[in-house]
Protein backbone atom coordinates (compact mmCIF):
# COMPACT_ATOMS: atom_id res chain seq x y z
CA UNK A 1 116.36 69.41 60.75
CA UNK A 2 117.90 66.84 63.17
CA UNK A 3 116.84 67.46 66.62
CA UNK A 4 119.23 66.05 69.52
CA UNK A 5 116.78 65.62 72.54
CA UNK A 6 118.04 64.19 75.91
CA UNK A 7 115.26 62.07 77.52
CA UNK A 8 114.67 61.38 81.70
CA UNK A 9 111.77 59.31 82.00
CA UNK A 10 112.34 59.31 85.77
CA UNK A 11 109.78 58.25 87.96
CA UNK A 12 105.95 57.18 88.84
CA UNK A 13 104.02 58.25 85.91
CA UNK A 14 107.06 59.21 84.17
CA UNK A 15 107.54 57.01 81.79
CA UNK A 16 103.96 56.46 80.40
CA UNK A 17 103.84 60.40 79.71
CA UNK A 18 107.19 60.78 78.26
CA UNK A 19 106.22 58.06 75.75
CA UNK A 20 103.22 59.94 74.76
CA UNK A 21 105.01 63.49 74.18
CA UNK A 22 107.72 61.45 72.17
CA UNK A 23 104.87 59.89 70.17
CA UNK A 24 103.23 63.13 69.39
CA UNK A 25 107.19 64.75 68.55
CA UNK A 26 107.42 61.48 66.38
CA UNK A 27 104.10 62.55 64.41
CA UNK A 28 105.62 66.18 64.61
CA UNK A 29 108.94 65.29 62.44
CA UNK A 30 107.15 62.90 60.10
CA UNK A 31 104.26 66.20 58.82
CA UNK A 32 107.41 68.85 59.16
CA UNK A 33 110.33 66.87 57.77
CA UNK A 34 112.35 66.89 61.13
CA UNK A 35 114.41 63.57 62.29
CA UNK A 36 115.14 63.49 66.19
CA UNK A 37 117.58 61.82 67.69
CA UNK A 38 116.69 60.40 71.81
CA UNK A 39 119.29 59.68 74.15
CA UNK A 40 118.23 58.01 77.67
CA UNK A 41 119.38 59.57 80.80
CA UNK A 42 118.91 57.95 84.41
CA UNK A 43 117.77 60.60 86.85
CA UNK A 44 116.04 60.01 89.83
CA UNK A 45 114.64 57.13 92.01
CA UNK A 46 115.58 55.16 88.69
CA UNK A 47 119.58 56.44 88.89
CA UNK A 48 119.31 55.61 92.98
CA UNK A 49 118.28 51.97 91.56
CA UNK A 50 121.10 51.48 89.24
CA UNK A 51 123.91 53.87 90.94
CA UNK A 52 122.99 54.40 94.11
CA UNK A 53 122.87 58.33 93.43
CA UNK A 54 119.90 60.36 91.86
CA UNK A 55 122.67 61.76 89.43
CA UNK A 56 126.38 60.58 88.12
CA UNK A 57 128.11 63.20 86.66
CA UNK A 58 128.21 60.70 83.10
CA UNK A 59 124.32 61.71 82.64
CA UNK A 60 125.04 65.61 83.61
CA UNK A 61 127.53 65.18 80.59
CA UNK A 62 125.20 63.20 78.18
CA UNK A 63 122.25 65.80 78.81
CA UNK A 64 124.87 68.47 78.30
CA UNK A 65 125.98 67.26 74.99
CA UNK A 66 122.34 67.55 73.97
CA UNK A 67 120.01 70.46 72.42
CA UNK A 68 117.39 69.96 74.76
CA UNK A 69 116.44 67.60 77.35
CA UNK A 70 112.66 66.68 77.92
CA UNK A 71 111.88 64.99 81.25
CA UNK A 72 108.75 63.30 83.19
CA UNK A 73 108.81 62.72 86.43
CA UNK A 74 111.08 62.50 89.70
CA UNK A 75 110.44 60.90 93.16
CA UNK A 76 108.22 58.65 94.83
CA UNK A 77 105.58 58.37 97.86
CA UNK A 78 108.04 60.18 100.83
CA UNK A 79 106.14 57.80 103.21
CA UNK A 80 106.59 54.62 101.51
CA UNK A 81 110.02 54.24 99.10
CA UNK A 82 112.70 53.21 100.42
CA UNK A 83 114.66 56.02 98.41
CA UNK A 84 113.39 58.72 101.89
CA UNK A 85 115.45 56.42 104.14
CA UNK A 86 118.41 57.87 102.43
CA UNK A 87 120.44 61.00 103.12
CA UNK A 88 118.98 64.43 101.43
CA UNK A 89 121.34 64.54 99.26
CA UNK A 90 120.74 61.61 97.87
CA UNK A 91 117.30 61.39 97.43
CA UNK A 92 115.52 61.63 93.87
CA UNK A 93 114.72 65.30 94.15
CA UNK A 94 118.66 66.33 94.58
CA UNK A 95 119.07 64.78 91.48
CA UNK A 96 116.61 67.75 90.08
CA UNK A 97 118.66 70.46 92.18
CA UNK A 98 121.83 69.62 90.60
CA UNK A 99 120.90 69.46 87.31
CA UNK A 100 119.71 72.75 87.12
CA UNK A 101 122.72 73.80 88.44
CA UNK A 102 124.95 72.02 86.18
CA UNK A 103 123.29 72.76 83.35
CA UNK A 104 122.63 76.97 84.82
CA UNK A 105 118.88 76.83 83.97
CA UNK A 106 118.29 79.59 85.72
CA UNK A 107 114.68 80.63 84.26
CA UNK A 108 111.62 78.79 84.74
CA UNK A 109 108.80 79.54 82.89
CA UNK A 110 105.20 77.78 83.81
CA UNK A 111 102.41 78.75 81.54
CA UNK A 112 99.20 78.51 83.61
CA UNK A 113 96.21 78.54 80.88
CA UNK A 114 92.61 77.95 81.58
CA UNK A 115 91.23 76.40 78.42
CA UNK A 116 87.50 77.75 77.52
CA UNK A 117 86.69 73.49 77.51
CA UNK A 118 87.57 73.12 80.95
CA UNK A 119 86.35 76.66 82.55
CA UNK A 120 84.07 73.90 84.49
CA UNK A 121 87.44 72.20 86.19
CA UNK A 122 88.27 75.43 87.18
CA UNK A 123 87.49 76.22 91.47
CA UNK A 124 86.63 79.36 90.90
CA UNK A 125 83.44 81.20 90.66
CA UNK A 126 81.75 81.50 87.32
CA UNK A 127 82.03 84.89 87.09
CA UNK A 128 85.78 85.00 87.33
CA UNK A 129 86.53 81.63 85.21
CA UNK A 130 84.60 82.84 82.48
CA UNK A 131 87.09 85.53 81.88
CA UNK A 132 89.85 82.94 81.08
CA UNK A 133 93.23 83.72 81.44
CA UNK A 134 96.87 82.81 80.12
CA UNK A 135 99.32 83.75 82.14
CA UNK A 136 103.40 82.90 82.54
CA UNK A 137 104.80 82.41 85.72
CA UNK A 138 109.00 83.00 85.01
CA UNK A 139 110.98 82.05 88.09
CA UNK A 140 114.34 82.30 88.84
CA UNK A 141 115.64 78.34 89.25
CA UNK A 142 119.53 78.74 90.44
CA UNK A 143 119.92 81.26 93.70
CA UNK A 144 117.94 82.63 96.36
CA UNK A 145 116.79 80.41 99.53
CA UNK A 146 117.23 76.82 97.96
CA UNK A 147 120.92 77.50 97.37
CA UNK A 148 122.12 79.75 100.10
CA UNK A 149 123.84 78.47 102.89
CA UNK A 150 122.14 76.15 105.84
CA UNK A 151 122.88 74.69 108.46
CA UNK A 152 121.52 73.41 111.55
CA UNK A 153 123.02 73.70 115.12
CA UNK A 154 122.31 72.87 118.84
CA UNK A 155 123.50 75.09 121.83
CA UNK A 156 122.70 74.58 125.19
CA UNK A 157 119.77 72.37 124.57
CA UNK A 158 118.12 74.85 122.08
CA UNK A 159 118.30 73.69 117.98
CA UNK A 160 118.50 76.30 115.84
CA UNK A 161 118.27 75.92 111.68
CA UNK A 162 119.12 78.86 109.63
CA UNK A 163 118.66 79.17 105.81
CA UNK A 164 119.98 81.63 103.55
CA UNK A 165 118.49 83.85 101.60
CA UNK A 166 120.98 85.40 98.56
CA UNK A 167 120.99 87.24 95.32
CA UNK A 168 123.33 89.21 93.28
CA UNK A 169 122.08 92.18 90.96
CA UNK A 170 123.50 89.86 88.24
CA UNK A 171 121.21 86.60 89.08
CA UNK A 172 118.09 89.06 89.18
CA UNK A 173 119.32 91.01 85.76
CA UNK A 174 119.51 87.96 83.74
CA UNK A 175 116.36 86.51 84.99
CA UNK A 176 114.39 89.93 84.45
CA UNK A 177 116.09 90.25 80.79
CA UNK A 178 114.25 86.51 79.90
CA UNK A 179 110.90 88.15 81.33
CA UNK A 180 111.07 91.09 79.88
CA UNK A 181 111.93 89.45 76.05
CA UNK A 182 109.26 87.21 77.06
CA UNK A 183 106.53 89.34 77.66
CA UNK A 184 106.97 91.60 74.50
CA UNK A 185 106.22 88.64 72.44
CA UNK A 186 103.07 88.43 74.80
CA UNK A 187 101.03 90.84 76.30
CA UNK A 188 103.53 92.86 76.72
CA UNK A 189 103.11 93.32 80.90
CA UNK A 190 105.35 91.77 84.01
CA UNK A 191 104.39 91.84 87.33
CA UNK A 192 107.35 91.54 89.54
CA UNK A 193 106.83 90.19 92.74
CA UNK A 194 108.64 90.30 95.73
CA UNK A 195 108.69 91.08 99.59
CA UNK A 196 110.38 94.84 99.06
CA UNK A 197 108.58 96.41 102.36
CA UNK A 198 110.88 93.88 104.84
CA UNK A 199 113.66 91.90 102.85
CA UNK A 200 116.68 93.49 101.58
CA UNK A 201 117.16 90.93 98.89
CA UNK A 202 113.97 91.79 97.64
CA UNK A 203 114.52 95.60 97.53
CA UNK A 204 117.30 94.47 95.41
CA UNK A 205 115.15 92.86 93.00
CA UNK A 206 112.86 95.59 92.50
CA UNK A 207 116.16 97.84 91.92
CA UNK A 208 117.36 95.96 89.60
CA UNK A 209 114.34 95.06 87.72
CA UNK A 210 113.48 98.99 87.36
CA UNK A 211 116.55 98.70 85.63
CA UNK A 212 116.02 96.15 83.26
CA UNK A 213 112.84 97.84 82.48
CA UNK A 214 113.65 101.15 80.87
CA UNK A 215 114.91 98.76 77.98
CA UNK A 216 111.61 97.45 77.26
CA UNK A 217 109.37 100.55 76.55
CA UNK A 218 106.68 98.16 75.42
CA UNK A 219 105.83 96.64 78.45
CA UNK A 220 104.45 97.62 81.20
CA UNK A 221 105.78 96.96 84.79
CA UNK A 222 104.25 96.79 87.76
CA UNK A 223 105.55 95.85 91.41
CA UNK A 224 103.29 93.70 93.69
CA UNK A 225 103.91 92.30 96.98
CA UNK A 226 104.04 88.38 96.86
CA UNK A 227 100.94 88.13 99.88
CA UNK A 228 98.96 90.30 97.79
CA UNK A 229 99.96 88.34 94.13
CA UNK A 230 99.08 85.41 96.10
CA UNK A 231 95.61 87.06 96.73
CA UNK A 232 94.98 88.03 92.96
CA UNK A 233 95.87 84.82 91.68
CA UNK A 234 92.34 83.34 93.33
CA UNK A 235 90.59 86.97 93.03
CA UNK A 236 91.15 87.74 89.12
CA UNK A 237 94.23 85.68 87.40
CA UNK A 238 93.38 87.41 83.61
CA UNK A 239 94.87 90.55 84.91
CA UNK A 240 98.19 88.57 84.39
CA UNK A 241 100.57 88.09 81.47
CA UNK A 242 104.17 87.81 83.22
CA UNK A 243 104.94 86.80 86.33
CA UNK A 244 108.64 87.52 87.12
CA UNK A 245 109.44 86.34 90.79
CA UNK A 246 112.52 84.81 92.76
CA UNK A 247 112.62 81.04 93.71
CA UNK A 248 110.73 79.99 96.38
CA UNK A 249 108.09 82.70 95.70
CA UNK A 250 108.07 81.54 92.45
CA UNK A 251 107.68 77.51 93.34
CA UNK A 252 104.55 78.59 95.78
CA UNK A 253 102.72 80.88 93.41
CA UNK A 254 103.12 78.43 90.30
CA UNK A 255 101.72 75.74 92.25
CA UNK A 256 98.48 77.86 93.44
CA UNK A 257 98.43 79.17 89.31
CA UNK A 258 98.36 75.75 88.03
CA UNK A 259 95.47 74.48 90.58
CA UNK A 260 92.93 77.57 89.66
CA UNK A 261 93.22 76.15 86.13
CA UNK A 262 91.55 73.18 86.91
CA UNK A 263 94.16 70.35 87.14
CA UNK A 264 98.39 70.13 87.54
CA UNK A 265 97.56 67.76 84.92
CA UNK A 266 97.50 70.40 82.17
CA UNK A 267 101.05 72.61 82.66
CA UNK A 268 103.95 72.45 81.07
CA UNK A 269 106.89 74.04 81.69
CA UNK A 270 110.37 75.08 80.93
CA UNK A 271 113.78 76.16 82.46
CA UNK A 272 116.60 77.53 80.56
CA UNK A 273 120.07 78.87 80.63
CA UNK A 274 122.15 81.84 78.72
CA UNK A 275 121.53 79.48 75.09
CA UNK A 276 118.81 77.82 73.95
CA UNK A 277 119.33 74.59 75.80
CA UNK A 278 116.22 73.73 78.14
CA UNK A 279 114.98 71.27 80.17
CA UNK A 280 111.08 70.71 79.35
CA UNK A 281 109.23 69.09 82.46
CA UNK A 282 104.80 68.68 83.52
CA UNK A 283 104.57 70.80 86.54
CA UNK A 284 103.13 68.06 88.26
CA UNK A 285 105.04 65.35 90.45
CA UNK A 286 105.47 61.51 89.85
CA UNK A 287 101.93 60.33 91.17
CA UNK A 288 103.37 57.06 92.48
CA UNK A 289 99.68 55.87 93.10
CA UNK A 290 98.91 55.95 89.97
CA UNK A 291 101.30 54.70 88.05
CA UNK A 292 101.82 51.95 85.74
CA UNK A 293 98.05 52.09 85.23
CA UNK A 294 97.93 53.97 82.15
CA UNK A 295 95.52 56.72 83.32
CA UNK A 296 97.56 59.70 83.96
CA UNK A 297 97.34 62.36 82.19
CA UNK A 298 100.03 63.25 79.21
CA UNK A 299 98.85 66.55 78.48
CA UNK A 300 101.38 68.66 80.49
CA UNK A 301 104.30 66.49 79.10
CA UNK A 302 103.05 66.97 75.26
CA UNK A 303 102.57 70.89 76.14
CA UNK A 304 106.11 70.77 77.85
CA UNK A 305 107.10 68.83 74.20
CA UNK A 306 105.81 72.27 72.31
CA UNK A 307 107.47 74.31 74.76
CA UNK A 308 110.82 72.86 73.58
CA UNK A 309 110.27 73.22 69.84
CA UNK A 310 109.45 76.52 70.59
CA UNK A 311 112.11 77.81 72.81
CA UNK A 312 115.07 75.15 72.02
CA UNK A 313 114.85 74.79 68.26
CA UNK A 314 112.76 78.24 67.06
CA UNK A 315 110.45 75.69 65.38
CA UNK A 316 107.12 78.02 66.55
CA UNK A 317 104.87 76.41 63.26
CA UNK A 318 105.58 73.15 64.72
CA UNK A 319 105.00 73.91 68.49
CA UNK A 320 101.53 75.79 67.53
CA UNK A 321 100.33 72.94 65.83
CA UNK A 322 100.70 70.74 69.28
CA UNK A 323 98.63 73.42 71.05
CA UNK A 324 95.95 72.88 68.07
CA UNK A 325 96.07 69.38 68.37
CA UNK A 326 95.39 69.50 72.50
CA UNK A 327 92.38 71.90 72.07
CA UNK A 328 90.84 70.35 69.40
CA UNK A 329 91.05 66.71 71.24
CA UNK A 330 89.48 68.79 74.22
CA UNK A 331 86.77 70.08 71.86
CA UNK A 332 86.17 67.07 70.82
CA UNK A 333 85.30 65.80 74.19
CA UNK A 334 87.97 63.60 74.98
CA UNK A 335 89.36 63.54 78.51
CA UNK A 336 91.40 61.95 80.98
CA UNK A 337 90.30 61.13 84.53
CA UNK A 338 91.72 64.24 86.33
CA UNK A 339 89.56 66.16 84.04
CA UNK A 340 86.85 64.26 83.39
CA UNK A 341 83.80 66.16 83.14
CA UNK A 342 79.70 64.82 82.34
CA UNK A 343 79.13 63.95 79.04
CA UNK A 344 82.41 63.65 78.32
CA UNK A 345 84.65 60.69 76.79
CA UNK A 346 86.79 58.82 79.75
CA UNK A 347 90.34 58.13 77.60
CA UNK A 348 93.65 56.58 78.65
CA UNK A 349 97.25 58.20 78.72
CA UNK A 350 98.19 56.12 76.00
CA UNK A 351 94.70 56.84 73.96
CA UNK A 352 95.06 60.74 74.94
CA UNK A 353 98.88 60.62 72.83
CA UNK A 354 97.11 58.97 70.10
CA UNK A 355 94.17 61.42 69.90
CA UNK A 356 96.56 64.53 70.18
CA UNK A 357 98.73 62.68 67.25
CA UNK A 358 96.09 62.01 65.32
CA UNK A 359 95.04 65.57 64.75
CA UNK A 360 98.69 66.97 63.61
């Protein structure tokens, strides 16, 4: 099978962990009899550099005409690169608004997994970490407060900024269709989440959800407030399989998942549209401080590597044996700095893709 994979290095760290993920995908085709095929998109503080924009419309068609598209990293230190002194719209991270809107990858799913080898990473108390969990945050990508309408206006003195907060039933039904599908090849539960006791758009989503639901007999449903999810998430995360939540919500409560599991370093994640194109990302950011030193760590990009077998190409043998290959390196003892633990190995990025290799 020839795989066409779109590759955006972008920024920071980007480019070390990309290479890793492509090294393990590389050890992938040669044990499963794949070829893949890489094409190089600019995105990012790396487009502004060459084109003066974070994104031509040339690489929106180039990652279009691909299968899947797996990407690092995107932005810099706000405080520091020269990229912040530009317009909004033309800073690295509008590059990662309007691909997702070009390409309509609407759902984002982040996996937030505490592995058993790293229950000691975890900030929570013993008695809750030992539980483990394995939970999937999915978050709708395209609507809602990011992409309503704003603007920003002074009268008589006083500055007022308003933001807009939209969603149609069909934005929320498509989104609640991918969760539900989701979580019956799961644990067969979703927790929708949403502010239903004061916004309208939210009353809305729980409507329509409801909906959804009664075509999905197998899983369970449940409703919970998004002050209260935020609550559980710290109080006991195993009671979690699916979490099915609207955009900003959803970018809040996947950042607090992926810190109880220890470290950002660890998450992968995915968005998708109607097909099975994707866009396969780490949860974490660029880490401009660190880069270039070859001691980030690749894990989340390799797991975001499996992701995309899995969901882009149905190749689910393939994408289980990364998984394997992670926790046995972990078992093994093996770690990189953000997870470094006593008596534990101290690896680089570069020696953490050739472990995880190694053991496919």
């Amino acid at each position: 099978m020839n795989l066409k994979i779109g590759c955006i290095s972008g920024d920071g760290i980007g480019p070390e962990i990309v290479k890793e993920a492509v090294k393990v995908l590389e050890q992938v085709a040669k044990k499963y009899g794949h070829t893949m095929e890489y094409t190089q998109i600019l995105m990012g503080g790396a487009s502004i550099d060459v084109h003066g924009v974070p994104l031509t419309e040339d690489a929106v068609k180039t990652a279009k005409e691909q299968e899947a598209v797996l990407m690092g990293s995107i932005g810099g230190d706000p405080n520091t690169s020269p990229w912040y002194q530009l317009e909004p719209s033309k800073r690295p991270e509008a590059g990662l608004l309007k691909i997702r809107k070009e390409l309509n990858l609407f759902a984002n799913l982040r996996p937030a997994v505490l592995y058993p080898q790293l229950a000691g990473a975890c900030p929570l108390k013993e008695e809750i970490s030992k539980k483990g969990f394995d939970m999937l945050i999915m978050r709708e990508l395209t609507g809602g407060l990011y992409f309503g309408e704003r603007k920003t206006t002074e009268e008589n003195g006083v500055v007022t900024a308003v933001d807009t907060l939209v969603y149609t039933e069909e934005e929320i039904r498509r989104i609640a269709i991918k969760g539900f599908e989701i979580a019956a090849k799961r644990k067969g539960k979703v927790t929708s989440v949403d502010k239903a006791n004061v916004l309208d758009s939210s009353r809305l989503w729980r409507k329509v959800v409801n909906e959804v639901a009664v075509n999905y007999p197998q899983v369970t449903l449940e409703h919970m407030l998004v002050d209260n999810c935020a609550m559980q998430l710290v109080k006991d995360p195993a009671q979690f399989d699916v979490i099915l939540t609207e955009n900003m919500f959803g970018d809040i409560l996947s950042d607090e998942a992926s810190m109880v599991t220890g470290s950002i370093g660890m998450l992968a994640s995915a968005s998708l549209n109607d097909s099975k194109f994707g866009l396969y990302e780490p949860s974490h950011g660029s880490a401009p401080d660190i880069a270039g030193k070859n001691i980030a760590n690749p894990i989340a990009t390799i797991l975001s590597a499996a992701m995309m077998l899995k969901y882009s190409f149905d190749l689910d043998q393939e994408a289980a044996a990364i998984e394997e290959a992670v926790s046995k390196v972990l078992d093994q003892g093996y770690r990189t700095g953000d997870i470094m633990s006593e008596g534990c190995t101290l690896v680089s990025c570069s020696e953490m893709g050739d472990r995880i290799a190694e053991e496919i």
